[in-house]
N, C-alpha and C. Protein backbone atom coordinates (compact mmCIF):
# COMPACT_ATOMS: atom_id res chain seq x y z
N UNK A 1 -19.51 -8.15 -3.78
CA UNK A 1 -19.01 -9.47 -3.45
C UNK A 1 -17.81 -9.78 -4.34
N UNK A 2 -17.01 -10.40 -3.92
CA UNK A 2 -15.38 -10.57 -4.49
C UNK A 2 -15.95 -11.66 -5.62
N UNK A 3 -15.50 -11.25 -6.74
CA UNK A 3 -15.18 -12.11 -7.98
C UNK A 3 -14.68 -13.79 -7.92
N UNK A 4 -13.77 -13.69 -7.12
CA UNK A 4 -13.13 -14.97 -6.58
C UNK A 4 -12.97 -15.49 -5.17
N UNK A 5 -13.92 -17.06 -5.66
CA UNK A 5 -14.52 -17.30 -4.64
C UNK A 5 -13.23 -18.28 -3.51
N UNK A 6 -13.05 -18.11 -2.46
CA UNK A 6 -12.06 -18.45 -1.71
C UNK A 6 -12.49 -19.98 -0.80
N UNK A 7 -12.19 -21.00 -0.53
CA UNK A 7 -12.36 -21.91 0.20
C UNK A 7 -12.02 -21.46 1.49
N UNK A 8 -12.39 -21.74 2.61
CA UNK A 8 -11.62 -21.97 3.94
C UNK A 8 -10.50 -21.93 4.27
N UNK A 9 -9.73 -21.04 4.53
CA UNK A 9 -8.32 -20.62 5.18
C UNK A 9 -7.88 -22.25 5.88
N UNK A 10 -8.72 -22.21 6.48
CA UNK A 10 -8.04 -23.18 7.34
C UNK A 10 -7.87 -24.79 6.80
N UNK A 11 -8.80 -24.83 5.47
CA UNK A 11 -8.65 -26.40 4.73
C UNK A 11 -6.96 -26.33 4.20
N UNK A 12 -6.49 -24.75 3.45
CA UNK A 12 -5.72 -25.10 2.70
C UNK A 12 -4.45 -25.82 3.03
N UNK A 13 -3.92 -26.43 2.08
CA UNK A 13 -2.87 -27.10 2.37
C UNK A 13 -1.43 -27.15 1.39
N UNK A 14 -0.41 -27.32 1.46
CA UNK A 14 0.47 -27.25 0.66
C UNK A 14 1.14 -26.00 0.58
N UNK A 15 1.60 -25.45 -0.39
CA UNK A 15 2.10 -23.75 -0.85
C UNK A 15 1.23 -22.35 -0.37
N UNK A 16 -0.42 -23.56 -0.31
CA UNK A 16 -1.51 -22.23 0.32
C UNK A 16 -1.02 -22.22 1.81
N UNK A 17 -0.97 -23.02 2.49
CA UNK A 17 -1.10 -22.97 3.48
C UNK A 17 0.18 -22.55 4.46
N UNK A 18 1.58 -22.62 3.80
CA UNK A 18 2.42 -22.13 4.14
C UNK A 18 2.73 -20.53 3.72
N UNK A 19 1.83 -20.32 2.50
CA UNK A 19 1.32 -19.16 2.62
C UNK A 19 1.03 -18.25 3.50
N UNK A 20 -0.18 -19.03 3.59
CA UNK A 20 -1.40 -18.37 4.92
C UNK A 20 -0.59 -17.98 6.02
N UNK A 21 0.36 -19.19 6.41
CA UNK A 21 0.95 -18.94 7.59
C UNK A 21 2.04 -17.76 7.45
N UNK A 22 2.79 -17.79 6.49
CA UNK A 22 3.50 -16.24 6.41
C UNK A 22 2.69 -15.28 6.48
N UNK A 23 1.09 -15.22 6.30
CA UNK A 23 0.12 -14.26 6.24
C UNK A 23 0.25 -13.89 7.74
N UNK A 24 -0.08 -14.87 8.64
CA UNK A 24 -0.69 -15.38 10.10
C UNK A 24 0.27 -14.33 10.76
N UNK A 25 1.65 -14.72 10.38
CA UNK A 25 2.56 -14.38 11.40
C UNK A 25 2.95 -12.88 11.29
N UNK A 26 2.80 -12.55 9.99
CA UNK A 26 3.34 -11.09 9.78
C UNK A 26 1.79 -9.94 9.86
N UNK A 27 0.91 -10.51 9.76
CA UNK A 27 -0.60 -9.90 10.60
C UNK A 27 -1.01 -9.85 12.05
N UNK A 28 -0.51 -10.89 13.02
CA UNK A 28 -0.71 -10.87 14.16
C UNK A 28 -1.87 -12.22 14.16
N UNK A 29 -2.43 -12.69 12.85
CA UNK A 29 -3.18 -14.18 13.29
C UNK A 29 -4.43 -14.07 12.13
N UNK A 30 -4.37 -12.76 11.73
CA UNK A 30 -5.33 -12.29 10.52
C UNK A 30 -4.92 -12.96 9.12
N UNK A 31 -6.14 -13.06 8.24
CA UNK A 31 -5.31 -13.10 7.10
C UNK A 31 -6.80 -12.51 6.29
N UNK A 32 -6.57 -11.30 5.79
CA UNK A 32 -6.94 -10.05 4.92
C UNK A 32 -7.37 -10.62 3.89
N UNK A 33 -8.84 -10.44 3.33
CA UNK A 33 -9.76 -10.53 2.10
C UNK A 33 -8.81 -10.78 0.38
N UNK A 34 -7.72 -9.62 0.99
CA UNK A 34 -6.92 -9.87 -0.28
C UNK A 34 -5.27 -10.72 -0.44
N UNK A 35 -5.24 -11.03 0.77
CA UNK A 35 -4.38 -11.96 0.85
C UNK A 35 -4.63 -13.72 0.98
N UNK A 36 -5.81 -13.81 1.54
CA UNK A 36 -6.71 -14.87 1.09
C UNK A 36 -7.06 -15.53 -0.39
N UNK A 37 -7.51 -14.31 -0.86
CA UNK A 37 -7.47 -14.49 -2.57
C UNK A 37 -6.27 -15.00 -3.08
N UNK A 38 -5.09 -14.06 -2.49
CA UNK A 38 -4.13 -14.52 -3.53
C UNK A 38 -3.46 -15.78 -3.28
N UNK A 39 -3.64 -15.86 -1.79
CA UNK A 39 -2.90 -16.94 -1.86
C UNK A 39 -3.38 -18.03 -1.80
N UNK A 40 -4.66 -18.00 -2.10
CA UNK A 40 -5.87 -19.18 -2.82
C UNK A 40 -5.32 -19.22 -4.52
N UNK A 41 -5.13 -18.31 -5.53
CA UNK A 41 -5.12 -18.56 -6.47
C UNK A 41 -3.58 -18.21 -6.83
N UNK A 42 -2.80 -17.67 -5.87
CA UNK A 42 -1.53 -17.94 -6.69
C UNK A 42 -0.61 -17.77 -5.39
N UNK A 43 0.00 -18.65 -4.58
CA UNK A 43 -0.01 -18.41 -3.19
C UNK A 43 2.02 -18.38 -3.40
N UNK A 44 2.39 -18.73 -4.81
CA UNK A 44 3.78 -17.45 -4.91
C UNK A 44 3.99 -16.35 -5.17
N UNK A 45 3.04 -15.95 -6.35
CA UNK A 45 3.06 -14.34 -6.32
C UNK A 45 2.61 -13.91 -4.59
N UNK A 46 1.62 -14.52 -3.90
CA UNK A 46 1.50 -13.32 -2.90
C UNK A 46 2.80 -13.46 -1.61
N UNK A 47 3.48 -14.90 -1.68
CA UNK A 47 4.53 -15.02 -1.23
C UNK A 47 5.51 -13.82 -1.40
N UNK A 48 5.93 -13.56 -3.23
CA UNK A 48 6.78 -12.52 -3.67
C UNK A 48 6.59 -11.07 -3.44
N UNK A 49 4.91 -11.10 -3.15
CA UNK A 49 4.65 -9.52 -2.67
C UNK A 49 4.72 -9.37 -1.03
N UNK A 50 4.71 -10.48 -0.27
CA UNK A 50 5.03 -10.42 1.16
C UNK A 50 6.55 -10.14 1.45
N UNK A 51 7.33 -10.93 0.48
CA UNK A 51 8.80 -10.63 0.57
C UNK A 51 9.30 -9.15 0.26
N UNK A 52 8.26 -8.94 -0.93
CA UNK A 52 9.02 -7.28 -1.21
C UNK A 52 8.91 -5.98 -0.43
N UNK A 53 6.96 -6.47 0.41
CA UNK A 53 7.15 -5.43 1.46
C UNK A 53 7.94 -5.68 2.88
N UNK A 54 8.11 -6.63 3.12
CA UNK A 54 9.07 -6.95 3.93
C UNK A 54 10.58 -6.44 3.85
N UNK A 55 11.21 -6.42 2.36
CA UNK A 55 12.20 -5.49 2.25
C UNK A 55 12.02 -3.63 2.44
N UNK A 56 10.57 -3.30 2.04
CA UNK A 56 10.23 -1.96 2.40
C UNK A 56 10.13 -1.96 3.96
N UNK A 57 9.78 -2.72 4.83
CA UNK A 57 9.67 -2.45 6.23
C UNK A 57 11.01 -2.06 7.00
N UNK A 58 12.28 -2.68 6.42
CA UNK A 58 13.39 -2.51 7.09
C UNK A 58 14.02 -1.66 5.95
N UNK A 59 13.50 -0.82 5.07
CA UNK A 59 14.34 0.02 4.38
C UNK A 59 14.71 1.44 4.84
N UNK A 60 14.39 2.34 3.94
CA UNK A 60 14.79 4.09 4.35
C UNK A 60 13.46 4.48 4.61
N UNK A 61 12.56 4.38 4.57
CA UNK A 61 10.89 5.00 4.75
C UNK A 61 11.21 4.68 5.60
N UNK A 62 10.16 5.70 6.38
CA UNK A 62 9.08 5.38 7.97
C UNK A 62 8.03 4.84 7.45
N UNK A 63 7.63 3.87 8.65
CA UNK A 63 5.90 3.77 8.11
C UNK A 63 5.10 4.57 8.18
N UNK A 64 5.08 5.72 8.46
CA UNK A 64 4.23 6.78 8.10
C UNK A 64 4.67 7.42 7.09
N UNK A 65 5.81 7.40 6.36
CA UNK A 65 6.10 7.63 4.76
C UNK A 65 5.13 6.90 3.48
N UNK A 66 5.55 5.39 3.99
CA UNK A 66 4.90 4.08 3.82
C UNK A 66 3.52 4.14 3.46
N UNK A 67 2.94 4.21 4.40
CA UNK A 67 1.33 4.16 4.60
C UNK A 67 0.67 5.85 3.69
N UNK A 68 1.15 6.75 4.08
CA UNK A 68 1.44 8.18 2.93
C UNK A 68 1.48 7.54 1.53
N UNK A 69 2.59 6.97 1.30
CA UNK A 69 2.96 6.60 -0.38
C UNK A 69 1.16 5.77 -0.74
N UNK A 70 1.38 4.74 0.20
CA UNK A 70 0.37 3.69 -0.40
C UNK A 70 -1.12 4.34 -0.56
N UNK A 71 -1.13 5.22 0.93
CA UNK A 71 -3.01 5.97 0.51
C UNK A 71 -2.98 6.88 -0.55
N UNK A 72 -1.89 7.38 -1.07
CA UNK A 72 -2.46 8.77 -2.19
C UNK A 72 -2.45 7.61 -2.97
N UNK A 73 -1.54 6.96 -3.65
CA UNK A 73 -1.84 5.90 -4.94
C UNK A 73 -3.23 5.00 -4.84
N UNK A 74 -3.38 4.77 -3.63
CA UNK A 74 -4.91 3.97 -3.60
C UNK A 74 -5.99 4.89 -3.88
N UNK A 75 -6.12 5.94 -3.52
CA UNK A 75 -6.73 6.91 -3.79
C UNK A 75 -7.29 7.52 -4.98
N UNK A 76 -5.14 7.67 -5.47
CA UNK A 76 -5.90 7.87 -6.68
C UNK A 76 -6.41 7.39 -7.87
N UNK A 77 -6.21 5.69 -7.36
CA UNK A 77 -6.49 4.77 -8.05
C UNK A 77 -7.86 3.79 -8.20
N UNK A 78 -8.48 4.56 -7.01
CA UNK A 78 -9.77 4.44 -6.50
C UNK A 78 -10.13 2.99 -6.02
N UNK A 79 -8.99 2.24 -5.45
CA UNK A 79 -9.26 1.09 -4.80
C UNK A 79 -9.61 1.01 -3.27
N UNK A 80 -11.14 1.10 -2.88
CA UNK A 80 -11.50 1.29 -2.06
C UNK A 80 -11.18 0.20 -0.69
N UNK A 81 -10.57 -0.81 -1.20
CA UNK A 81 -9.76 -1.90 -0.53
C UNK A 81 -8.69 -1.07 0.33
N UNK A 82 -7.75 -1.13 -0.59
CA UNK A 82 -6.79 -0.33 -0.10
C UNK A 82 -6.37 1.07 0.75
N UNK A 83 -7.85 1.72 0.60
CA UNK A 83 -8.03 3.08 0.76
C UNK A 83 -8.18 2.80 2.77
N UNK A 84 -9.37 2.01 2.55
CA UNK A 84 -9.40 1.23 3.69
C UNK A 84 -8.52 0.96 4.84
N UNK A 85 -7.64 0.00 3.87
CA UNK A 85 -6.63 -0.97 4.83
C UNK A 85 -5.72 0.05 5.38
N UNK A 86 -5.04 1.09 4.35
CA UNK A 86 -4.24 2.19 4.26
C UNK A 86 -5.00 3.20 5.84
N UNK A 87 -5.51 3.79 5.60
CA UNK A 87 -6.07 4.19 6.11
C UNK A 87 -5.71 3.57 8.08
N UNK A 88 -6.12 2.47 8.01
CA UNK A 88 -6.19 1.91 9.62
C UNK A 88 -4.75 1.89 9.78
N UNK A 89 -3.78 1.23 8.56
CA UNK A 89 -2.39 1.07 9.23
C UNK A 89 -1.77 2.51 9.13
N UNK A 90 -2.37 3.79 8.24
CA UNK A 90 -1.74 4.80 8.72
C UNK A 90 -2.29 5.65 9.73
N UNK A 91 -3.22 5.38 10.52
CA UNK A 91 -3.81 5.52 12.35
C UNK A 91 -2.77 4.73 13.25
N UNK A 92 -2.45 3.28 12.39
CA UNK A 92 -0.97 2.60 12.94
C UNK A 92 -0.31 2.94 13.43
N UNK A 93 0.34 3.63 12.46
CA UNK A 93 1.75 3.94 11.75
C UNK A 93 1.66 5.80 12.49
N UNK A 94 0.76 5.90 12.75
CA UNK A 94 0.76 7.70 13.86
C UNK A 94 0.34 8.40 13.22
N UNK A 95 0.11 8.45 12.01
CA UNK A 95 -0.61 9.29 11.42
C UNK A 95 -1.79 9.66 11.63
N UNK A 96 -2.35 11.22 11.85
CA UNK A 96 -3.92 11.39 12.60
C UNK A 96 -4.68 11.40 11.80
N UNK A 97 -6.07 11.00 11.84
CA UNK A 97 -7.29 10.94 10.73
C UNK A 97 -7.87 12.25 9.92
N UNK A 98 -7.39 13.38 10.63
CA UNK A 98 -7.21 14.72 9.35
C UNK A 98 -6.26 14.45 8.67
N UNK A 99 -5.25 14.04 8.38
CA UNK A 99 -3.35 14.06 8.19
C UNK A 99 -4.11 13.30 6.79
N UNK A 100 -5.13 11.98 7.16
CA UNK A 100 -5.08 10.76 6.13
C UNK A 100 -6.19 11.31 5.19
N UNK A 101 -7.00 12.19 6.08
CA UNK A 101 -7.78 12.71 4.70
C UNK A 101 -6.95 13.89 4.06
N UNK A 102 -6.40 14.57 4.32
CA UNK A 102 -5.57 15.00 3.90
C UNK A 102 -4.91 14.58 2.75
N UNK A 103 -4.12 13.84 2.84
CA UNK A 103 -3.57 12.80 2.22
C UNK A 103 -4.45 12.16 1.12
N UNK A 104 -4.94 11.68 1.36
CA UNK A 104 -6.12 11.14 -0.05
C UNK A 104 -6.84 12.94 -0.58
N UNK A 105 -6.86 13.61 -0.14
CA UNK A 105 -7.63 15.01 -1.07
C UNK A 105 -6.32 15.79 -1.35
N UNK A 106 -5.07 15.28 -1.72
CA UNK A 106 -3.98 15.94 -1.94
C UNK A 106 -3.63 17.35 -1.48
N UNK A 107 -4.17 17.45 -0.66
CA UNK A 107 -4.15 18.94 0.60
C UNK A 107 -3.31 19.07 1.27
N UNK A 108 -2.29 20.44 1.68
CA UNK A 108 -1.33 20.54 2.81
C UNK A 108 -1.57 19.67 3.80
N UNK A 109 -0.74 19.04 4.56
CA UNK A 109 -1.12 18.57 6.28
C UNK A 109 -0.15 19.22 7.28
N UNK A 110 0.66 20.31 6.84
CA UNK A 110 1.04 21.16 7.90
C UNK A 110 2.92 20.45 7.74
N UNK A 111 2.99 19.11 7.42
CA UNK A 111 3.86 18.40 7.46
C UNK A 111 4.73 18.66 5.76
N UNK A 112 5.79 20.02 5.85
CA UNK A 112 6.53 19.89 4.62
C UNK A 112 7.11 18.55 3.81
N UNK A 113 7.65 18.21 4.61
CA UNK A 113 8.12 16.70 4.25
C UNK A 113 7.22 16.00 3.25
N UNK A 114 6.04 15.61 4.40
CA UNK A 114 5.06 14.92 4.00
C UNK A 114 3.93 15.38 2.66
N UNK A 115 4.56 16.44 2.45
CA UNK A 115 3.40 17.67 1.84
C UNK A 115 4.10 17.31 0.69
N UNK A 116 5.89 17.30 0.11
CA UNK A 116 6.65 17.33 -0.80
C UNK A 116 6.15 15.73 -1.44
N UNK A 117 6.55 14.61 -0.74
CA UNK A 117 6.35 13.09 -0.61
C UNK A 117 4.85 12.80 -1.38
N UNK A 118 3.62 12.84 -0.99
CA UNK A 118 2.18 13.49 -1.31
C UNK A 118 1.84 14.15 -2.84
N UNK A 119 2.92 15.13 -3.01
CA UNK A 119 2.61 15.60 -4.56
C UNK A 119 3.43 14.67 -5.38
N UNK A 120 4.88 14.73 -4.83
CA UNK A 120 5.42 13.70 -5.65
C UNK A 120 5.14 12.58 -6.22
N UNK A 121 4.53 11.83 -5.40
CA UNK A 121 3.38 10.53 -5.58
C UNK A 121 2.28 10.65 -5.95
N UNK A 122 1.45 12.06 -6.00
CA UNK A 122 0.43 12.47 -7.16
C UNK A 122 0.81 12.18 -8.87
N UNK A 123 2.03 13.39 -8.17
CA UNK A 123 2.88 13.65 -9.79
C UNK A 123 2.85 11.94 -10.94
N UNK A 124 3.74 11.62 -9.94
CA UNK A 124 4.37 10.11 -10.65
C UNK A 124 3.18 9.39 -11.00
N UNK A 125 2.35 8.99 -10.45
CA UNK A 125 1.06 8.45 -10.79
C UNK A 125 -0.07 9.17 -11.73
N UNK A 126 -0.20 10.22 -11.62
CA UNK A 126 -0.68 11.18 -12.52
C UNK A 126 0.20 11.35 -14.36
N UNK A 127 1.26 11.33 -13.89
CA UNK A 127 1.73 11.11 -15.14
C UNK A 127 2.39 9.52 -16.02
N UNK A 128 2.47 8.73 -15.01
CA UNK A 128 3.20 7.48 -15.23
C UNK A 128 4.17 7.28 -15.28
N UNK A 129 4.71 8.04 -14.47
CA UNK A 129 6.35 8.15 -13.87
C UNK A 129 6.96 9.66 -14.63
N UNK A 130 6.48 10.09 -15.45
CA UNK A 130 7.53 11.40 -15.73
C UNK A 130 7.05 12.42 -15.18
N UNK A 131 8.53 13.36 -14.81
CA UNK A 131 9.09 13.94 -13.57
C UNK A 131 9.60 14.71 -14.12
N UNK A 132 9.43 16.39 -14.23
CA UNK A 132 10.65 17.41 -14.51
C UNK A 132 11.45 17.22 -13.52
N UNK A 133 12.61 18.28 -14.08
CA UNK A 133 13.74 18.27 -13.30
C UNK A 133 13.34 19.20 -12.19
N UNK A 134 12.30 20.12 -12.08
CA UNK A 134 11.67 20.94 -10.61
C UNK A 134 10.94 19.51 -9.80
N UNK A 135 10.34 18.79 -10.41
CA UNK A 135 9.85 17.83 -9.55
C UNK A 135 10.82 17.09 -8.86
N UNK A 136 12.04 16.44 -9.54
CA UNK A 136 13.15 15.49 -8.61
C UNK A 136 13.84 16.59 -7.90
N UNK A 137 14.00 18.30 -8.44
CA UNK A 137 14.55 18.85 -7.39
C UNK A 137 13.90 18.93 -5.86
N UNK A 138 12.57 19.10 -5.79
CA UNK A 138 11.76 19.58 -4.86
C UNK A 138 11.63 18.33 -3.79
N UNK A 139 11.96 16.98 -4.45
CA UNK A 139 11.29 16.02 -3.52
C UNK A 139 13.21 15.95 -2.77
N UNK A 140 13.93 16.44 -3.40
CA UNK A 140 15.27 16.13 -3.43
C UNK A 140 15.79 17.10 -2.06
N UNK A 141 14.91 18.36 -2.31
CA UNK A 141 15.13 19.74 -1.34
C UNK A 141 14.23 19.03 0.06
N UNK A 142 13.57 18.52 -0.27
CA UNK A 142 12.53 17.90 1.13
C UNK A 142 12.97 17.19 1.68
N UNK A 143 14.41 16.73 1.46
CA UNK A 143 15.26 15.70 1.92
C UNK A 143 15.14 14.38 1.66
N UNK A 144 14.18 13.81 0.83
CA UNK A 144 14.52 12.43 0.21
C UNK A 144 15.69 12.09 -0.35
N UNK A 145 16.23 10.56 -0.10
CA UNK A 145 17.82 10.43 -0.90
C UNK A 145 17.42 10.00 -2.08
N UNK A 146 18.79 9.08 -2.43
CA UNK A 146 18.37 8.67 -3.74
C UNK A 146 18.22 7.06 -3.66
N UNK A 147 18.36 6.67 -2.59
CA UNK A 147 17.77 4.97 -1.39
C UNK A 147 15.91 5.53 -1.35
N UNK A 148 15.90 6.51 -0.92
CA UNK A 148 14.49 6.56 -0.43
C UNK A 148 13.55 6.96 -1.75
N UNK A 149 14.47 7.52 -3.22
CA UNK A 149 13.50 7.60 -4.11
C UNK A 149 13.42 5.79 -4.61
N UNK A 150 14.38 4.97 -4.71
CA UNK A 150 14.16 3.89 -4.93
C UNK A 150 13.01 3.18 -3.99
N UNK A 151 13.18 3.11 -2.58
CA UNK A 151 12.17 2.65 -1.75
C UNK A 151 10.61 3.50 -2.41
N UNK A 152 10.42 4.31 -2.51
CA UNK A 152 9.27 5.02 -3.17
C UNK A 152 8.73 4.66 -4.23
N UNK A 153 10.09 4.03 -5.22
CA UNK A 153 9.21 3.43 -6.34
C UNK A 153 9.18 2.03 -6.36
N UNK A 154 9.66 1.01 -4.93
CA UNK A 154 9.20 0.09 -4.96
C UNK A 154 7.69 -0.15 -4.21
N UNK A 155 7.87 1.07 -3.41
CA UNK A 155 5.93 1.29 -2.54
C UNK A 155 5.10 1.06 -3.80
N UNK A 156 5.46 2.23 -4.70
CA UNK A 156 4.43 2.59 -5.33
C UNK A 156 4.04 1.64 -6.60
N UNK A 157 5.18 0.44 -6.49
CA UNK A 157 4.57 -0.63 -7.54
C UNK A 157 4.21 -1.78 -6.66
N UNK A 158 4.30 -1.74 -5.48
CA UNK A 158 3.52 -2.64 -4.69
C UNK A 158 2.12 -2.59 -4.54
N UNK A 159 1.85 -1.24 -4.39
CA UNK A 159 0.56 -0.44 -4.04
C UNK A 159 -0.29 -0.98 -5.35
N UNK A 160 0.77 -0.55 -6.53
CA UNK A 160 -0.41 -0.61 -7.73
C UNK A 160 -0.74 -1.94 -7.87
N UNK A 161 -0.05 -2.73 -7.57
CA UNK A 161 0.22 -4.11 -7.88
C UNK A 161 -1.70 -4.46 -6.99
N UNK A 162 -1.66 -4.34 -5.42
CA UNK A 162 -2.94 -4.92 -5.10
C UNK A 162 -3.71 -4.10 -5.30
N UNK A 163 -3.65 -2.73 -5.66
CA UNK A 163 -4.92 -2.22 -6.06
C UNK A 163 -5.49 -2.75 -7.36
N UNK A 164 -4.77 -2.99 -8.47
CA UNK A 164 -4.89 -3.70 -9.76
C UNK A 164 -5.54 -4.89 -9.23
N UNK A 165 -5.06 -5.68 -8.53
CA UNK A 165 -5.91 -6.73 -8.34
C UNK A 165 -7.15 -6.88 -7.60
N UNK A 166 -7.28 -6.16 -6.69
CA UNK A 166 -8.56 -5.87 -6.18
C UNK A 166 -9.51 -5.04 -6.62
N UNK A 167 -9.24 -5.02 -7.86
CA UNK A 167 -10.16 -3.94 -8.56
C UNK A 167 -10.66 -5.05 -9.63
N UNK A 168 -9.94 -6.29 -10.07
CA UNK A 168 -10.07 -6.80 -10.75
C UNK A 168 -10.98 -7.67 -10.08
N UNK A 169 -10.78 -8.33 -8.40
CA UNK A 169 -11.67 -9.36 -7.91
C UNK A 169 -12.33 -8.56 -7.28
N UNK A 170 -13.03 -7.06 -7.25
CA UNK A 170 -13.70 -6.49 -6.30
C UNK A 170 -13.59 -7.40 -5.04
N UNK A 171 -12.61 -7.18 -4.69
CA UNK A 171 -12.21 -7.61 -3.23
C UNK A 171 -13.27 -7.50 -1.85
N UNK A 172 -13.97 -7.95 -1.10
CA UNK A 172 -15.08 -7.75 -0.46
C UNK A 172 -13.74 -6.91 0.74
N UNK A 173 -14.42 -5.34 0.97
CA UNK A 173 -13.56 -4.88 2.27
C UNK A 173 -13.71 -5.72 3.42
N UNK A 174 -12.73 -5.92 3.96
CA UNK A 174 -12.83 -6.27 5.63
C UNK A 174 -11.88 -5.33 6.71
N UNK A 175 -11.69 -4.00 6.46
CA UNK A 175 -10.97 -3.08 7.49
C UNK A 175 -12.17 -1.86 7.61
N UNK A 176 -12.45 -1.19 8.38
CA UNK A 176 -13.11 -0.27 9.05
C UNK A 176 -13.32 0.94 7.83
N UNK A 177 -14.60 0.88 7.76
CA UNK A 177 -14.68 1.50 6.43
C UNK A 177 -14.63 3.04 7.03
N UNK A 178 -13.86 4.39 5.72
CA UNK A 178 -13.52 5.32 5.83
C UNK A 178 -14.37 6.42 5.71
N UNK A 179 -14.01 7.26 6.60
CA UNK A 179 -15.39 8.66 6.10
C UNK A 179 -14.30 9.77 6.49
């Protein structure tokens, strides 16, 4: 059960509630266990994290880059929230349900690209950002630019950002749990 207890979506009013509604509109009418939280208890930070993935949506990633970056870091960060959510939007996003386990057990998926992208985002998280110079060559040879290593390290502090917090409010899942 989530740490923090949430009132009614639909009472809030003020900054929550114009919140919510940036929630509403960019979900399709949903508003997610952990976006609820936040924007019950701090409804600008989750404003500022709606804005930043919103700049990742129209950047150099695909969303199946996207949804890639975010499941290995949830993964390996063991936020079962995220692992979750990740998970359904990268079935979304075209990615097939071997590809995503894949992906979380840091295993080939047949996809070089995706295979280079995958360790790289092991790497960086595994070490806390340091990178030999074979590591920026390899993700560099896989054809990432130097736009898409920036987009990568704004995923990957987005990612940490709600896994950190949902680890902190044990976030109650609400997306289709994973096997």
């Amino acid at each position: 059960m989530s740490r923090i207890a949430v009132p009614s979506i639909d009472s809030a009013t003020g900054a929550n509630a114009e919140v919510f509604a940036q929630v509403k509109k960019a979900t399709g009418g949903s508003v997610p266990n952990l976006f609820a939280t936040l924007g019950h208890v701090a409804p600008g930070t989750l404003s500022a994290y709606l804005n930043a993935e919103a700049v990742l949506t129209g950047a150099s990633l695909s969303k199946q880059d996207l949804e890639t970056i975010k499941l290995a870091v949830s993964e390996l960060t063991g936020c079962g929230y995220c692992v979750a959510a990740h998970t359904m939007l990268g079935k979304f996003a075209g990615l097939r349900p071997e590809v995503l386990k894949q992906i979380r057990a840091g295993e080939p998926t047949g996809d070089a690209k995706r295979d280079a992208l995958v360790r790289f985002v092991r790497t960086l998280v595994g070490t806390r950002g340091e990178i030999s110079a074979a590591d920026f060559d390899a993700i560099r040879t896989a054809g990432y630019s130097d736009t898409q290593l920036a987009d990568i390290s704004l995923a990957i502090a987005l990612i940490t950002f709600t896994n950190t917090f949902n680890r902190i409010n044990d976030t109650d899942v609400d997306f289709p749990p994973v096997r």
